[in-house]
N, C-alpha and C. Protein backbone atom coordinates (compact mmCIF):
# COMPACT_ATOMS: atom_id res chain seq x y z
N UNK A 1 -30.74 13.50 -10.66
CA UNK A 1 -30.27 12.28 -10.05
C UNK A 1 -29.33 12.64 -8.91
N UNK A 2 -29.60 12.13 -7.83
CA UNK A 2 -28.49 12.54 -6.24
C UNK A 2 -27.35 11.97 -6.45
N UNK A 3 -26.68 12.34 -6.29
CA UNK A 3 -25.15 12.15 -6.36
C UNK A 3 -24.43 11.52 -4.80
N UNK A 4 -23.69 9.99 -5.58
CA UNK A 4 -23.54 9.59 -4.68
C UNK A 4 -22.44 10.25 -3.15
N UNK A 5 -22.87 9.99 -2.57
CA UNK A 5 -22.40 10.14 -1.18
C UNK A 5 -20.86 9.36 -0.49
N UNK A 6 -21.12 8.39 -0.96
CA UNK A 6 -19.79 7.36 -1.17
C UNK A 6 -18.66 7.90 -1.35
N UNK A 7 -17.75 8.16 -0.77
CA UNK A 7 -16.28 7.91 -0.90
C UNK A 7 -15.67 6.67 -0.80
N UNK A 8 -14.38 6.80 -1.23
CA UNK A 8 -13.36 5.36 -0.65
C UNK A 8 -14.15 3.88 -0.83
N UNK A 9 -14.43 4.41 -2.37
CA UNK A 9 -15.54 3.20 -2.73
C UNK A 9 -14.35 2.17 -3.36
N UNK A 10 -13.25 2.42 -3.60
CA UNK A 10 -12.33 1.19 -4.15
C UNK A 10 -11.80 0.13 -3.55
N UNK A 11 -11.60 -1.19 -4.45
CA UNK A 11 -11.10 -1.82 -3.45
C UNK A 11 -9.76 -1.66 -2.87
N UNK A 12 -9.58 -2.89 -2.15
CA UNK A 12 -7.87 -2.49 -1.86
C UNK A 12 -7.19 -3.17 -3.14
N UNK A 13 -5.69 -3.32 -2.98
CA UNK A 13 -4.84 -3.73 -3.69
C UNK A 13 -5.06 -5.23 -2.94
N UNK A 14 -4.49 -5.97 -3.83
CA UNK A 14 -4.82 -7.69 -3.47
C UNK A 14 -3.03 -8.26 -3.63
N UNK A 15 -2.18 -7.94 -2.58
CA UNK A 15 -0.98 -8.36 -2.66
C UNK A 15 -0.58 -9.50 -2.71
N UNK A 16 -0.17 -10.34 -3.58
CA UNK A 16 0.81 -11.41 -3.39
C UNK A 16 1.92 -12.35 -3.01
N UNK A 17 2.95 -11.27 -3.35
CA UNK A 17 4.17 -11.24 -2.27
C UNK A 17 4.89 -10.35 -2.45
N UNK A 18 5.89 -10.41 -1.71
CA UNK A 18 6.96 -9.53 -1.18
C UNK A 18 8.44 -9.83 -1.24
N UNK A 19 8.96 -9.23 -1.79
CA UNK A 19 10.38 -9.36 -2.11
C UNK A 19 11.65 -8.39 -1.53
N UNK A 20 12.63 -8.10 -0.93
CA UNK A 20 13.52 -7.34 -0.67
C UNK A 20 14.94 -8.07 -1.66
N UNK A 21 15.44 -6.88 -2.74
CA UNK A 21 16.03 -6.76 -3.70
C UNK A 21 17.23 -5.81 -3.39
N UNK A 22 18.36 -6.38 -2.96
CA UNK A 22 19.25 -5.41 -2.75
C UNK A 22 19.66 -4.83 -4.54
N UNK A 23 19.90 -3.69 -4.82
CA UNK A 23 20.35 -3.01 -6.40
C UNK A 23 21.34 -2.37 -6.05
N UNK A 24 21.94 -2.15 -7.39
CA UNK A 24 22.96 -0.84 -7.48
C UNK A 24 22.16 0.63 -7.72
N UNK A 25 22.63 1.41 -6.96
CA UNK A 25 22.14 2.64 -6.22
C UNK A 25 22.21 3.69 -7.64
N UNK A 26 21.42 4.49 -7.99
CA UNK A 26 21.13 5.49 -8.96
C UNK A 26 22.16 6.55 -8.29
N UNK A 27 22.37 7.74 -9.28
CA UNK A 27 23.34 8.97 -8.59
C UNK A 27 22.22 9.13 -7.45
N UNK A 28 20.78 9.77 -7.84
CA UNK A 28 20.24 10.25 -6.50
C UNK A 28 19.83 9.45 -5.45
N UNK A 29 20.04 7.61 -5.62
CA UNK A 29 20.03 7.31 -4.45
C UNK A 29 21.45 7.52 -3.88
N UNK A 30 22.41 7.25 -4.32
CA UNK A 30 24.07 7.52 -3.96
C UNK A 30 23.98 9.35 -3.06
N UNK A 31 23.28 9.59 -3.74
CA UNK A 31 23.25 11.25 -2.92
C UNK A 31 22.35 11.05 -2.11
N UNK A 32 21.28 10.31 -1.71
CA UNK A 32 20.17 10.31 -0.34
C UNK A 32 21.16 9.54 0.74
N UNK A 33 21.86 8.78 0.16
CA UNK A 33 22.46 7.55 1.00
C UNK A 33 23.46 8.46 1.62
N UNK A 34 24.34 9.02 0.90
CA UNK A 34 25.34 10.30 1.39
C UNK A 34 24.70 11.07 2.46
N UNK A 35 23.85 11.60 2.43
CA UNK A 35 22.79 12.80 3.48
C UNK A 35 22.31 11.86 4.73
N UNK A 36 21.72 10.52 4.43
CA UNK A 36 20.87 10.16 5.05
C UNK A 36 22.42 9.29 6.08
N UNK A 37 23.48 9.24 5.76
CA UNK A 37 24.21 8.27 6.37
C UNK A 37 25.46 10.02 6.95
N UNK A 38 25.61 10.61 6.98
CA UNK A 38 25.78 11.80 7.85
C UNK A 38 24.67 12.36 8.24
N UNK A 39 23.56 12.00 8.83
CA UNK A 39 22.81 12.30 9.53
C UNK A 39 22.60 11.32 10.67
N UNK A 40 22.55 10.46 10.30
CA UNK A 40 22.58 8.89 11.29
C UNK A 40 24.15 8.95 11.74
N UNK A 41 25.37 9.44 11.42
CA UNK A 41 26.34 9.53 11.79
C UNK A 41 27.15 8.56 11.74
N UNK A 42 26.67 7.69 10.56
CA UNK A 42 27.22 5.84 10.69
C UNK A 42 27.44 5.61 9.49
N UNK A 43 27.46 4.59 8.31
CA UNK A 43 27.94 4.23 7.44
C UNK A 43 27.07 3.70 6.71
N UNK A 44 25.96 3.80 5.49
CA UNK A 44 25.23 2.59 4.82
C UNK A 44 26.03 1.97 3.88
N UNK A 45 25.24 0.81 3.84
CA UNK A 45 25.86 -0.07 2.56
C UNK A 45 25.90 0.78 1.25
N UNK A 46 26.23 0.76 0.46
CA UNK A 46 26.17 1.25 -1.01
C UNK A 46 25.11 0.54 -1.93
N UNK A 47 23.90 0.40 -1.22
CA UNK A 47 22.67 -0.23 -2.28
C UNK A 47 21.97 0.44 -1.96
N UNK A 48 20.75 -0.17 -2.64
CA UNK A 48 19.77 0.25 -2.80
C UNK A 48 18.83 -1.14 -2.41
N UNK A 49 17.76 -1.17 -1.63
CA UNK A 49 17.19 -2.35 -1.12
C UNK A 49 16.10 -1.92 -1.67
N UNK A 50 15.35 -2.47 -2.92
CA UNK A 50 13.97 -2.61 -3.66
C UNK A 50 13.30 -3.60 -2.91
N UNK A 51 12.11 -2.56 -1.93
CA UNK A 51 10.89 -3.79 -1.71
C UNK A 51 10.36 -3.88 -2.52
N UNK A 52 10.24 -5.30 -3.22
CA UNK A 52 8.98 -4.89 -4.22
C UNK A 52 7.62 -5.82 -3.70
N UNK A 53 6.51 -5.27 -3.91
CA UNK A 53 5.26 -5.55 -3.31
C UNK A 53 4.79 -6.22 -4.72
N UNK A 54 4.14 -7.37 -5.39
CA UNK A 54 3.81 -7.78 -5.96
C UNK A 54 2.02 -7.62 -5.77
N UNK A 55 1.29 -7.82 -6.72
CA UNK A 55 -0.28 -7.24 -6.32
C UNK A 55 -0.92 -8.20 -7.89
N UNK A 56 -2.13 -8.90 -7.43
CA UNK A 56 -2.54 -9.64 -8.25
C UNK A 56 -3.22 -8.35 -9.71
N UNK A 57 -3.67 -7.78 -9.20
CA UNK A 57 -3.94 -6.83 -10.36
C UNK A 57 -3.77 -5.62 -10.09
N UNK A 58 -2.73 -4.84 -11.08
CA UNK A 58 -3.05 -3.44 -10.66
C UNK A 58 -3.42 -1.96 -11.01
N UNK A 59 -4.23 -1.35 -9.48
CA UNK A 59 -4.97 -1.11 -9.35
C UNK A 59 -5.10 0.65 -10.57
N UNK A 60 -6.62 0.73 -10.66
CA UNK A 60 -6.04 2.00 -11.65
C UNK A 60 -5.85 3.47 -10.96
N UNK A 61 -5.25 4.61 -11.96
CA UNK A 61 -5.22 5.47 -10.83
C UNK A 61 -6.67 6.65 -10.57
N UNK A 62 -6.59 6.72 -9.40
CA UNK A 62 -7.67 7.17 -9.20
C UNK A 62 -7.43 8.20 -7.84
N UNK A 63 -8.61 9.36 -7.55
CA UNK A 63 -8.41 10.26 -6.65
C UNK A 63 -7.91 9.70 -5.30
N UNK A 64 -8.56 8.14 -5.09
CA UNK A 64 -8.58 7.26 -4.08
C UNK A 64 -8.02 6.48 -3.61
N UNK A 65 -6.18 6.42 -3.92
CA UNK A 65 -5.06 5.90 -3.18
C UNK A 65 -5.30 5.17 -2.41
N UNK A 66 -4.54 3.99 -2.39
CA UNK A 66 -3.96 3.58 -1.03
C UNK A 66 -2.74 4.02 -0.64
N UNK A 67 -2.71 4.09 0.80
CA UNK A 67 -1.84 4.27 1.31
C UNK A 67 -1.08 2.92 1.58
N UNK A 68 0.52 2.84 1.82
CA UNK A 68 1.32 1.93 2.36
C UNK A 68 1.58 1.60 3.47
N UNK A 69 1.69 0.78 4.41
CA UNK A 69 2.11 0.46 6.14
C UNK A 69 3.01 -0.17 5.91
N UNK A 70 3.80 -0.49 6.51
CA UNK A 70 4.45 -1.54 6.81
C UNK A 70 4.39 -1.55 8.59
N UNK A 71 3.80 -2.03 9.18
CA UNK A 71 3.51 -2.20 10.56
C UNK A 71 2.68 -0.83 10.95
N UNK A 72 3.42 0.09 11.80
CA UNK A 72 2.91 1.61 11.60
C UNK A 72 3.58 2.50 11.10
N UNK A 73 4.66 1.79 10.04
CA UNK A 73 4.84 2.88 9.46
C UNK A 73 4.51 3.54 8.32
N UNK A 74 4.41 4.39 7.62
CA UNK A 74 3.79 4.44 6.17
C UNK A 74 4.87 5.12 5.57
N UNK A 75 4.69 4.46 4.80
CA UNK A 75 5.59 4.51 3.60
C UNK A 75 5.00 5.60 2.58
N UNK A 76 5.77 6.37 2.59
CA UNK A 76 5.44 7.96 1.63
C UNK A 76 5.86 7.83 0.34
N UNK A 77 6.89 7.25 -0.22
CA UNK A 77 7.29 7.13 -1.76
C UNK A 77 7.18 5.58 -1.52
N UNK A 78 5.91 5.32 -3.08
CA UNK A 78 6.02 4.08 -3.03
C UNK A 78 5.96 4.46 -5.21
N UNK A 79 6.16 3.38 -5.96
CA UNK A 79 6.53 3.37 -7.09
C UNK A 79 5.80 2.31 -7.70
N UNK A 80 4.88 2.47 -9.10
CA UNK A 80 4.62 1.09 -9.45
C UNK A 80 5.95 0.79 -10.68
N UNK A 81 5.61 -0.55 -10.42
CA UNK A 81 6.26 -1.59 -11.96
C UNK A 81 5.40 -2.66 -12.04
N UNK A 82 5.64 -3.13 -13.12
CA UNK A 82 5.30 -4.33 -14.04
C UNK A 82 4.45 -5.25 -12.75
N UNK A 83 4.86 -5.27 -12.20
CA UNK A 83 4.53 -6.47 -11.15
C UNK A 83 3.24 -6.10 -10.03
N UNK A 84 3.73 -4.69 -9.70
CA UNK A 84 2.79 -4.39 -8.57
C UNK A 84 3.81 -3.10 -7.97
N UNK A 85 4.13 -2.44 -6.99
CA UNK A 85 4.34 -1.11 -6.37
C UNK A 85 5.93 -1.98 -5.89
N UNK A 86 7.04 -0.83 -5.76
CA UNK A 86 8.10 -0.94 -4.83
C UNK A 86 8.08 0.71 -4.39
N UNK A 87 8.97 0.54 -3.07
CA UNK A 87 9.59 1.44 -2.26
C UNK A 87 11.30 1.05 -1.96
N UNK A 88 12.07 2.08 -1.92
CA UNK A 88 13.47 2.05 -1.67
C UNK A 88 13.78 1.94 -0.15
N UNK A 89 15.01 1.33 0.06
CA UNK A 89 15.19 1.56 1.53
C UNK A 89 16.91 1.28 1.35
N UNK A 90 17.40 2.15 2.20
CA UNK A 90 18.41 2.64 2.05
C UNK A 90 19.55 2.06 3.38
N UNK A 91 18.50 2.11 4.27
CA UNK A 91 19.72 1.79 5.48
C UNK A 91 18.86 0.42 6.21
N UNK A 92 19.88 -0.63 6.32
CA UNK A 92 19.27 -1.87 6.88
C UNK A 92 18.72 -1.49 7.81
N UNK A 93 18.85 -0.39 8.52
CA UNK A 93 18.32 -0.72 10.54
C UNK A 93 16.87 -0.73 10.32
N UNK A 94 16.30 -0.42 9.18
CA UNK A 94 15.07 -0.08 8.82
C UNK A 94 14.72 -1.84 9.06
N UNK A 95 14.94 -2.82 8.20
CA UNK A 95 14.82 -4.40 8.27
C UNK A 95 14.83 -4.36 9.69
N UNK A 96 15.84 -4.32 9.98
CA UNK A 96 15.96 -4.91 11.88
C UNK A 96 14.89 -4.19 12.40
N UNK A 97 14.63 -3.03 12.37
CA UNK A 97 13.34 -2.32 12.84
C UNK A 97 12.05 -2.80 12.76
N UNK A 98 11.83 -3.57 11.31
CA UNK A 98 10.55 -3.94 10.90
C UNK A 98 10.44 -5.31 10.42
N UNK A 99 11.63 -6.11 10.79
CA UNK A 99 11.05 -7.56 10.64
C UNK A 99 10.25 -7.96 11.09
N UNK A 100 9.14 -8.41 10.15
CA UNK A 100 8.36 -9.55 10.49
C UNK A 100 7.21 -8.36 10.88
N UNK A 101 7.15 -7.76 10.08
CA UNK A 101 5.33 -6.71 10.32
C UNK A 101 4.81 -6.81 9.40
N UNK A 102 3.22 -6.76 9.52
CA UNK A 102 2.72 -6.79 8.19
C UNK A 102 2.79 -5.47 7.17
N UNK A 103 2.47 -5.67 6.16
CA UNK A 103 2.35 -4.98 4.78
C UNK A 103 0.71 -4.29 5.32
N UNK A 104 0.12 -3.52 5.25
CA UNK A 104 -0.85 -2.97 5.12
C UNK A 104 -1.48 -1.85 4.32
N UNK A 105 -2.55 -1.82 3.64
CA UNK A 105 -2.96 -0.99 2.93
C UNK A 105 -4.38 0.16 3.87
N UNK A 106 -4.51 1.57 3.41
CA UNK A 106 -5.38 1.90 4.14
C UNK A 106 -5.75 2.95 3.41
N UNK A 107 -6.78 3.60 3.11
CA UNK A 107 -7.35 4.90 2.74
C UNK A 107 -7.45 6.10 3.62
N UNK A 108 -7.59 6.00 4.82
CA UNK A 108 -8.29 7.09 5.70
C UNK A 108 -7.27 7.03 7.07
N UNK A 109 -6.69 5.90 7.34
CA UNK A 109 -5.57 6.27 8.20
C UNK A 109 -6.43 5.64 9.60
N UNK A 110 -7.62 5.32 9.53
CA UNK A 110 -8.08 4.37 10.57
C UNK A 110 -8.60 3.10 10.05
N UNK A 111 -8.99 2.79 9.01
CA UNK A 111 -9.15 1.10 8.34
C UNK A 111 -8.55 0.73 7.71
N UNK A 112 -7.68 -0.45 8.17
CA UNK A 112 -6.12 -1.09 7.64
C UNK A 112 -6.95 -2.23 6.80
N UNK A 113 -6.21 -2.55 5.77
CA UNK A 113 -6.57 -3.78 5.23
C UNK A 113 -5.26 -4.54 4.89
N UNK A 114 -4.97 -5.62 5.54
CA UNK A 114 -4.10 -6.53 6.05
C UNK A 114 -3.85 -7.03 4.72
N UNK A 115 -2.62 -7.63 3.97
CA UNK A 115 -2.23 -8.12 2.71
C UNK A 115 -2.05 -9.77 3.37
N UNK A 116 -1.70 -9.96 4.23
CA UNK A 116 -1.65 -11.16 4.85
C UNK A 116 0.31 -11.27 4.95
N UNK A 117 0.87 -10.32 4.34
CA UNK A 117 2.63 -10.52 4.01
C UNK A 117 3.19 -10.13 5.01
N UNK A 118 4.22 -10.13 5.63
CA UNK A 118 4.67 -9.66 6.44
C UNK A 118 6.79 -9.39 5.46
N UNK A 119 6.73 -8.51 6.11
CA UNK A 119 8.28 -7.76 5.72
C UNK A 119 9.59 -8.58 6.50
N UNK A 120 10.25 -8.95 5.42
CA UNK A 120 11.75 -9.94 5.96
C UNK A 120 13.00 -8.95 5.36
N UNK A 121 13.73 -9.50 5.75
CA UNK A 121 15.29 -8.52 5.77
C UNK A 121 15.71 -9.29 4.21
N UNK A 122 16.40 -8.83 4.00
CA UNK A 122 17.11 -9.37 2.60
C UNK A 122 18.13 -10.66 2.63
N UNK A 123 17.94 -11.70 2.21
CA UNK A 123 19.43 -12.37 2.69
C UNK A 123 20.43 -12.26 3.33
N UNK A 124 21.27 -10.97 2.26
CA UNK A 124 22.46 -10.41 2.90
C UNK A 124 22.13 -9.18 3.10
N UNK A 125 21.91 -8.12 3.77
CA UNK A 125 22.19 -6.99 4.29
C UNK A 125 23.64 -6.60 4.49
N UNK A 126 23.77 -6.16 3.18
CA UNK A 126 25.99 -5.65 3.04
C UNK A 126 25.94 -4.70 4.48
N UNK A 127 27.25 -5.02 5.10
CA UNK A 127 28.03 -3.76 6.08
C UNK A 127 28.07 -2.77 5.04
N UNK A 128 28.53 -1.68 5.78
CA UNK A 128 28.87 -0.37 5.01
C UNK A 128 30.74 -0.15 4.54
N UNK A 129 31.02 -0.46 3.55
CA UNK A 129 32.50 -0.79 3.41
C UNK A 129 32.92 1.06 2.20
N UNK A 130 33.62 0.97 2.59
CA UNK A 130 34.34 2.59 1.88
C UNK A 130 34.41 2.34 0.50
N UNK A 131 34.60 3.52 -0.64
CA UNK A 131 34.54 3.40 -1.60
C UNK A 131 36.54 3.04 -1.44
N UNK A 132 37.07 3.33 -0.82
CA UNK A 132 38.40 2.83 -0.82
C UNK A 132 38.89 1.68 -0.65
N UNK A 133 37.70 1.22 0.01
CA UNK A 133 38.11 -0.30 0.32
C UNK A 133 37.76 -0.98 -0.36
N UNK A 134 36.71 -0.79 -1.06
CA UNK A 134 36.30 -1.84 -2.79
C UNK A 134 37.57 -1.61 -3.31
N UNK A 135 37.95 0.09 -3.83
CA UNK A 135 38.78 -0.10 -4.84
C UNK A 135 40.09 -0.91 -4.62
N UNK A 136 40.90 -0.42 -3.18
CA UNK A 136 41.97 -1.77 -2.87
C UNK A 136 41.91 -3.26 -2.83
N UNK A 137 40.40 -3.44 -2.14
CA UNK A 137 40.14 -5.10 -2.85
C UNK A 137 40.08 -5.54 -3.83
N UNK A 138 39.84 -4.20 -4.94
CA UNK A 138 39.21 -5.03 -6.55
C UNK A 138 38.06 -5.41 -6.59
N UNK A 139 37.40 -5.08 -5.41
CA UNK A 139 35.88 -5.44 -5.51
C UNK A 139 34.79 -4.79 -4.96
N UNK A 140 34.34 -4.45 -6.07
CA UNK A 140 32.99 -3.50 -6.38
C UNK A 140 31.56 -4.67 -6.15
N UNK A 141 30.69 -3.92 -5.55
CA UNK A 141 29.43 -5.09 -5.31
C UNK A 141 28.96 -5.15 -6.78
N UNK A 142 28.91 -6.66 -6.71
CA UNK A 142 27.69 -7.06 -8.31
C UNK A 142 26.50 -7.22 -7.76
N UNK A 143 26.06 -5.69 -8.20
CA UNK A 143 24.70 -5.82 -7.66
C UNK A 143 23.39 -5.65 -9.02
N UNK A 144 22.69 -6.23 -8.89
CA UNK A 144 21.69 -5.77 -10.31
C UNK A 144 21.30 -4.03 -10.66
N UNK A 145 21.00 -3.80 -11.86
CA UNK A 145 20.85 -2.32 -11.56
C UNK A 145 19.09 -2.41 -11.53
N UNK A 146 19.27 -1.22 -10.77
CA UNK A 146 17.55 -1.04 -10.72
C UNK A 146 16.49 -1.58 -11.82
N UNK A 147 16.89 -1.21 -12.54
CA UNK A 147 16.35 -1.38 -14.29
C UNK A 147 15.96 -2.61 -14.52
N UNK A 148 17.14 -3.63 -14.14
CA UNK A 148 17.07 -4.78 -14.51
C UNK A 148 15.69 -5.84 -13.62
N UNK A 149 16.09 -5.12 -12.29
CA UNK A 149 15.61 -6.07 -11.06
C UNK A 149 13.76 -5.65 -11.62
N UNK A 150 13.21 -4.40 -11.83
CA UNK A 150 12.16 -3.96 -11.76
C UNK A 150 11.58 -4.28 -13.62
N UNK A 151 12.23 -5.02 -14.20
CA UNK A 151 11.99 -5.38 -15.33
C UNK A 151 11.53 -6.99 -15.27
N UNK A 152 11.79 -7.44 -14.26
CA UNK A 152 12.03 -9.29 -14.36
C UNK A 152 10.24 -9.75 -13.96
């Protein structure tokens, strides 16, 4: 019997919506945020911004990935939960960069398949405030912990 010829025979992911979830930051996001904010030479907020991508069913795993876009960019760590896939994002300029692009899925890096979603900034996008300056205010962000937000 010939063996099929077919690749990239899956479908895509069938997204629903899209959410941006500011969290409280894990040690190793607290240590990316550290690296990644002396490299940019500027200050991030102390979260953690969970996109989470919601997906009507999801998909199983297989040799045959999708890949993530968000406009042209692709997104290299993406994560499933309960719901459908998230990715972390660490420094707002990324939002201001990519408001309002679509979500895209792709196999091969030349056929996009459009989710129909497009990417919004979070409500609040916190400034970047010192760990000194919470502690003299008395105020630490109440932020959900990862755990919680990717459980709901």
């Amino acid at each position: 019997m010939p063996q099929s010829t077919s690749s990239k025979t899956s479908a895509p992911p069938k997204a629903i919506a899209v959410e941006v979830v500011p969290a409280q930051p894990t040690q190793a996001d607290r240590d990316a945020i550290a690296y990644l904010s002396a490299q940019a030479n500027r200050g991030f907020p102390g979260a953690a911004y969970l996109v989470l991508v919601n997906l009507k069913v999801i998909p199983p795993a297989t040799s045959e990935g999708w890949a993530l876009y968000v406009g042209d960019f692709c997104v290299l760590k993406h994560w499933e939960y309960k719901d459908g896939i998230y990715f972390k994002v660490f420094d707002p300029q990324f939002f201001a960069e990519h408001k309002g692009e679509r979500l895209r899925f792709t196999q091969d890096e030349k056929k996009f398949v459009d989710t129909g979603l497009k990417l919004m900034a979070p409500a609040s996008v916190s400034k970047p405030v010192s760990t000194k300056a919470r502690t003299a205010a008395g105020k630490a962000p109440k932020l959900p912990r990862q755990d919680d937000v990717l459980k709901k």
